[in-house]
Protein backbone atom coordinates (compact mmCIF):
# COMPACT_ATOMS: atom_id res chain seq x y z
CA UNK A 1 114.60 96.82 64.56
CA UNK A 2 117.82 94.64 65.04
CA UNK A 3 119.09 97.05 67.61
CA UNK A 4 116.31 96.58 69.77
CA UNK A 5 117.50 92.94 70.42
CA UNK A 6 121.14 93.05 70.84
CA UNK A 7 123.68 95.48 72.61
CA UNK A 8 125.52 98.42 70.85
CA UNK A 9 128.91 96.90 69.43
CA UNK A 10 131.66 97.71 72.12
CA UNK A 11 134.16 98.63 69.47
CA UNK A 12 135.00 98.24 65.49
CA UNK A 13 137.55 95.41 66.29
CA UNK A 14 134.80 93.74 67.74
CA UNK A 15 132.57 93.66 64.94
CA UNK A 16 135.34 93.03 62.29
CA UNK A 17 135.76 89.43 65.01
CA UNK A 18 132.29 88.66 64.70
CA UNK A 19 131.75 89.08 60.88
CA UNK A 20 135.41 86.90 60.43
CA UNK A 21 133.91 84.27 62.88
CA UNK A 22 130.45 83.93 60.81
CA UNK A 23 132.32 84.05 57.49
CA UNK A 24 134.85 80.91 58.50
CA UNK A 25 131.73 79.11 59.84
CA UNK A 26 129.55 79.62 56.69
CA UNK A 27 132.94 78.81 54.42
CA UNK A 28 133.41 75.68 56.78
CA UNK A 29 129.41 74.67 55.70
CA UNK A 30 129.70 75.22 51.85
CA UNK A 31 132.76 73.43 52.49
CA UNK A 32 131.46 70.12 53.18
CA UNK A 33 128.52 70.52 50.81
CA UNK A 34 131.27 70.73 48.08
CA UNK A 35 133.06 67.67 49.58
CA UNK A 36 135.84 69.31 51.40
CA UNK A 37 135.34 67.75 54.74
CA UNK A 38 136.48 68.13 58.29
CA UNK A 39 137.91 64.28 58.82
CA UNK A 40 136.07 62.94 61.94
CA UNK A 41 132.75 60.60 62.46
CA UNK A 42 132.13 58.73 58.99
CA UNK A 43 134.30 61.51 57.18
CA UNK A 44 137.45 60.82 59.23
CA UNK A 45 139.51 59.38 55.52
CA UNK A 46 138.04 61.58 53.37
CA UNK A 47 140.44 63.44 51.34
CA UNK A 48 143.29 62.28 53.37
CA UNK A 49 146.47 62.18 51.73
CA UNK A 50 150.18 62.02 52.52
CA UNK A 51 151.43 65.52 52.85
CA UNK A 52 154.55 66.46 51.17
CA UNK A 53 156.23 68.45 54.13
CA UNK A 54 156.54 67.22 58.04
CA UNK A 55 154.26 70.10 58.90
CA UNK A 56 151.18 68.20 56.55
CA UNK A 57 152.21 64.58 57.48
CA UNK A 58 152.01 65.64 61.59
CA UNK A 59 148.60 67.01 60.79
CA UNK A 60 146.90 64.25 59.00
CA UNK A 61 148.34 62.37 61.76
CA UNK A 62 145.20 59.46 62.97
CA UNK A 63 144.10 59.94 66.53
CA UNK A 64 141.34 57.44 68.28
CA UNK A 65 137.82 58.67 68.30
CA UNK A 66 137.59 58.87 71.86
CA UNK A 67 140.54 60.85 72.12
CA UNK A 68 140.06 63.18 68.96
CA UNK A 69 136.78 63.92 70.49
CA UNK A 70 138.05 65.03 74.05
CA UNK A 71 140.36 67.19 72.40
CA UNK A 72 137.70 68.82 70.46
CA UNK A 73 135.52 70.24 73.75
CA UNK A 74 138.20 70.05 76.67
CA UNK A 75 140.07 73.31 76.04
CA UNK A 76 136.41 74.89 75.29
CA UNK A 77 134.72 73.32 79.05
CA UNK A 78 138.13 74.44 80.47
CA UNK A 79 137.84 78.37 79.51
CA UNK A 80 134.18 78.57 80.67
CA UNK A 81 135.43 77.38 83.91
CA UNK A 82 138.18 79.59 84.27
CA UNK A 83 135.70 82.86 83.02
CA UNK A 84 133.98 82.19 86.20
CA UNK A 85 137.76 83.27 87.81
CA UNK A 86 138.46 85.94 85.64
CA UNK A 87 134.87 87.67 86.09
CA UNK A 88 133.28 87.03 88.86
CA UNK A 89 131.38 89.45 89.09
CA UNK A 90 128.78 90.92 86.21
CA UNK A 91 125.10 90.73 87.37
CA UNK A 92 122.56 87.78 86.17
CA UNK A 93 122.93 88.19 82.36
CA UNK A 94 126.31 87.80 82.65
CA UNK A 95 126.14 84.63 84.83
CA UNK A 96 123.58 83.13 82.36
CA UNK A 97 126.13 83.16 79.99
CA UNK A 98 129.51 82.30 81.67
CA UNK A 99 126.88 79.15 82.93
CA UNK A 100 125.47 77.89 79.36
CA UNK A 101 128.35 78.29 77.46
CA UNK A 102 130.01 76.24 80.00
CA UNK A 103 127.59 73.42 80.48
CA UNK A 104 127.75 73.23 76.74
CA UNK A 105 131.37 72.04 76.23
CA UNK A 106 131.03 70.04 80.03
CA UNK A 107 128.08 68.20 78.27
CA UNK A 108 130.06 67.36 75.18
CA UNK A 109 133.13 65.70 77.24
CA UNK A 110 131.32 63.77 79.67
CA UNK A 111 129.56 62.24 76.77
CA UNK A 112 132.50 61.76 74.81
CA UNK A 113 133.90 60.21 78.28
CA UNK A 114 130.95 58.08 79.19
CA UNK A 115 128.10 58.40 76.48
CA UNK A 116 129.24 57.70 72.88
CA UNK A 117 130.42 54.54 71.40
CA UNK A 118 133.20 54.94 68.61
CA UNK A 119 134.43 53.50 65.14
CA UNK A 120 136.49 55.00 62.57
CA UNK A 121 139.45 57.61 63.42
CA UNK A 122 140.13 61.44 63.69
CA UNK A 123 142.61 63.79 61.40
CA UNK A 124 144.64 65.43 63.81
CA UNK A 125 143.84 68.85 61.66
CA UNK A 126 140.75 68.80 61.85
CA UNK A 127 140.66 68.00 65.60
CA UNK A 128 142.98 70.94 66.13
CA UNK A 129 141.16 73.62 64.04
CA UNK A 130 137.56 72.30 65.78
CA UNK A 131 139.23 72.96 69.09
CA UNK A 132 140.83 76.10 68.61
CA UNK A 133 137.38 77.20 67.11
CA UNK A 134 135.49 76.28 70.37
CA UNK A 135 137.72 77.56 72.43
CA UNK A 136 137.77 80.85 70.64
CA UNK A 137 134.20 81.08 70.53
CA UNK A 138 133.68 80.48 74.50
CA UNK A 139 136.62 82.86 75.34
CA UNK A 140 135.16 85.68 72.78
CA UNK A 141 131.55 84.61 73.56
CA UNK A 142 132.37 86.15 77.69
CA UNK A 143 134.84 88.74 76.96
CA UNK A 144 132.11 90.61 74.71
CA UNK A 145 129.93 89.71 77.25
CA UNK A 146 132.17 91.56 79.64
CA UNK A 147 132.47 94.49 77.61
CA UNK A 148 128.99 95.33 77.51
CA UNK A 149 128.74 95.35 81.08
CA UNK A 150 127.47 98.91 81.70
CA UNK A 151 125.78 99.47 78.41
CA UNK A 152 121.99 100.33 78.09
CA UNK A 153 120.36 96.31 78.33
CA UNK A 154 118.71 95.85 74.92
CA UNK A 155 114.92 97.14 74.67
CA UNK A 156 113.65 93.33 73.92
CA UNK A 157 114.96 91.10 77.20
CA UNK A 158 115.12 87.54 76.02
CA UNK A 159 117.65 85.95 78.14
CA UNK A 160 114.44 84.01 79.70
CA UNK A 161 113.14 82.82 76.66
CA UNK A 162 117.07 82.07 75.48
CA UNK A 163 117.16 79.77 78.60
CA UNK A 164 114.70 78.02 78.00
CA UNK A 165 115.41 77.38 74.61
CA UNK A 166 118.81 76.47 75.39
CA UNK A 167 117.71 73.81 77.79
CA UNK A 168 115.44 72.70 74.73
CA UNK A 169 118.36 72.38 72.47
CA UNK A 170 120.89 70.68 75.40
CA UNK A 171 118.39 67.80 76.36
CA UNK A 172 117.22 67.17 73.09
CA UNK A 173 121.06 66.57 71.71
CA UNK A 174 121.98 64.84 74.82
CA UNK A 175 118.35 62.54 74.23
CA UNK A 176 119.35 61.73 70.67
CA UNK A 177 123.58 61.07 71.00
CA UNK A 178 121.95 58.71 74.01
CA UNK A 179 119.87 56.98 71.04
CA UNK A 180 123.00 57.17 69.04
CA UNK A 181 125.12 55.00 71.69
CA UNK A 182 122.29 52.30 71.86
CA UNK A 183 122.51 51.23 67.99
CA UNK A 184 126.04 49.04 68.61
CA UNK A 185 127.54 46.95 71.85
CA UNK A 186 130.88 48.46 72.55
CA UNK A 187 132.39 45.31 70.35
CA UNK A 188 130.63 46.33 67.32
CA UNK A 189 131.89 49.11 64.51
CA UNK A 190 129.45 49.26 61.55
CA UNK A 191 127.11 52.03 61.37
CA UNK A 192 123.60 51.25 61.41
CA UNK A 193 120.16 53.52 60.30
CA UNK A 194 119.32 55.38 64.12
CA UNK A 195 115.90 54.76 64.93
CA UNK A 196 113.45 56.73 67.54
CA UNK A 197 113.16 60.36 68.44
CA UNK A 198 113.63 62.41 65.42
CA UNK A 199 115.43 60.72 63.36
CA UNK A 200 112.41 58.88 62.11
CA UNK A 201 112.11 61.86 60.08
CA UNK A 202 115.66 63.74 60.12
CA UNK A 203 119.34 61.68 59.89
CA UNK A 204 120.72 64.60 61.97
CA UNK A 205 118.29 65.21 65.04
CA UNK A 206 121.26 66.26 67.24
CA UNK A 207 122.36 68.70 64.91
CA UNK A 208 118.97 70.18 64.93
CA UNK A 209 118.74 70.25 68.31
CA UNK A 210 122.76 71.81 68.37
CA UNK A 211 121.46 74.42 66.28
CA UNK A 212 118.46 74.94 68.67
CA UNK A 213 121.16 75.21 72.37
CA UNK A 214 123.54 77.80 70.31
CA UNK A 215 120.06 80.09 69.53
CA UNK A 216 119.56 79.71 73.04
CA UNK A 217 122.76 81.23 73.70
CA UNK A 218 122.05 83.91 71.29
CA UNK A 219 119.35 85.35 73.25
CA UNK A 220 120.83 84.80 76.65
CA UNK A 221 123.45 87.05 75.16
CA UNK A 222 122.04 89.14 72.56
CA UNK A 223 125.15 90.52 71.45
CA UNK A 224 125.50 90.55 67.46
CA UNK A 225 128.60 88.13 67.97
CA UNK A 226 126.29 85.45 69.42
CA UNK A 227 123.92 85.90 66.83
CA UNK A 228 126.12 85.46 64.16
CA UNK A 229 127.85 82.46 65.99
CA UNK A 230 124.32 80.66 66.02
CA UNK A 231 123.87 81.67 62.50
CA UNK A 232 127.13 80.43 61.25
CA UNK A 233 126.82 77.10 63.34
CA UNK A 234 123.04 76.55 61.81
CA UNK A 235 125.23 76.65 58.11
CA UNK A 236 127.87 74.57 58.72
CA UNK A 237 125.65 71.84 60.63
CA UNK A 238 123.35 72.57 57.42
CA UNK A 239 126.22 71.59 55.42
CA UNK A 240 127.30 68.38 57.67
CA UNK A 241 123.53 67.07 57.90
CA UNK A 242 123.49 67.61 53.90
CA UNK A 243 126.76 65.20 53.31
CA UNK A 244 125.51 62.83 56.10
CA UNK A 245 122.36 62.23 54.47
CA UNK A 246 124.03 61.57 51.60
CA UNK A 247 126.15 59.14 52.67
CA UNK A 248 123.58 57.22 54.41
CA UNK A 249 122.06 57.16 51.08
CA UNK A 250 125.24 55.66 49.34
CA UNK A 251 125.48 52.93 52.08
CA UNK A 252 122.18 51.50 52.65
CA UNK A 253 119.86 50.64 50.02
CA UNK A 254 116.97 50.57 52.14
CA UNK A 255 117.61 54.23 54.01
CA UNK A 256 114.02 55.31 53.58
CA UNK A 257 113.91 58.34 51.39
CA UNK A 258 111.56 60.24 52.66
CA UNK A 259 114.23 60.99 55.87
CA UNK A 260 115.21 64.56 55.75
CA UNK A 261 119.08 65.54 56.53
CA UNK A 262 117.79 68.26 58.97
CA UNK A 263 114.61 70.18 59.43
CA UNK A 264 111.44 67.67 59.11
CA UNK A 265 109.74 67.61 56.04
CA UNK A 266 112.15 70.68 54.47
CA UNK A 267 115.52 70.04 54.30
């Protein structure tokens, strides 16, 4: 039934990409559950140590927020502009996706630019493996793309439905990070409880809704490396929601309890 929703795998190196990329994402998710965390947001000095070697003192080198952040989705925003270059051609499908996965990463630096407020620090590490990652997965995410140009279209169309749930996902993030920049003046750098939306009933709304744009980008594409990619993503936000709510826990007595980390009312 599976194969009625995505295209026929180009080639074996392809698959052995996608099941590597899906692996690392899901190891990056049990990761934080078991405390091993990627050091940015309220995690930023977690773990951090001084390395014994030059190579491990440059990476837990400290960058600003702001900065650490830009870093992150610039080289990601940058590809899917430059995929418009290097195919321009390809028919709608094609387009959908070039488009999406680069409004994605544009979204994410213009709010890092002009959106979010900051406190706290990034590992340069961990800003360096999170933007390698994103650009791989927008550089893989078209050239797979671009090698099933020419294959049979999958018996199930849902780049339509993908759209639109991809639009879902994008505003809803975008509403909610919004929300998140409203809780402090630019002068302040505590964290406080968010309040409205979602996250009257989940701490991570934009995670949820995260989750919800890279689905969206699953069905535009319907190849079985998009799938996977929203699958892996869904664990390792999963992961981060479960270690945020926890934290909130730790810090505020009066977090109320019955506030979910990411699903409403499940998890």
């Amino acid at each position: 039934m599976f194969q009625s929703f995505v295209y026929e795998e180009p080639n074996p190196i392809i698959t052995v990409i996608t099941v590597v990329t899906f692996s690392f994402l899901a190891y990056l998710g049990i990761s934080e559950i078991c405390g091993r965390h990627l050091q940015y947001s309220k995690f930023w000095n977690v773990n951090a140590s001084a390395g014994s070697s030059t190579s491990s003192n440059f990476l837990q080198g400290k960058l600003s927020s702001r900065i650490g952040m830009f870093v992150l989705y610039a080289p990601a925003c940058v590809m899917g502009f430059a995929s418009f270059l290097m195919y321009p051609d390809g028919g709608t499908r094609f387009m959908m996706v070039k488009s999406v996965v680069t409004v994605h990463f544009l979204k994410r630096v213009l709010e890092v630019l002009f959106v979010h407020k900051y406190s706290g620090g990034m590992i340069l590490g961990s800003a360096l493996l999170i933007s390698s990652s994103y650009f791989m997965f927008a550089a893989v995410m078209v050239y797979i793309q671009h090698l099933t140009l020419g294959y049979q279209e999958p018996e199930v169309d849902l780049k339509y439905i993908g759209l639109l749930i991809f639009l879902v996902g994008i505003c809803g993030n975008f509403y909610h990070h919004y929300l998140l920049s409203k809780l402090r003046d630019s002068k302040e750098k505590g964290y406080k409880i968010p309040r409205g939306g979602l996250f009257s009933v989940v701490i991570c709304p934009h995670y949820l809704f995260e989750i919800i744009g890279f689905v969206g980008i699953s069905f535009i594409s319907q190849t079985s490396f998009s799938f996977c990619c929203a699958l892996g993503v869904a664990l390792y936000l999963m992961g981060r929601s479960y270690v945020t709510r926890k934290w909130y826990l730790s810090k505020f007595e009066n977090f109320p309890k019955n506030v979910k980390a990411l699903i409403p009312f499940v998890f």
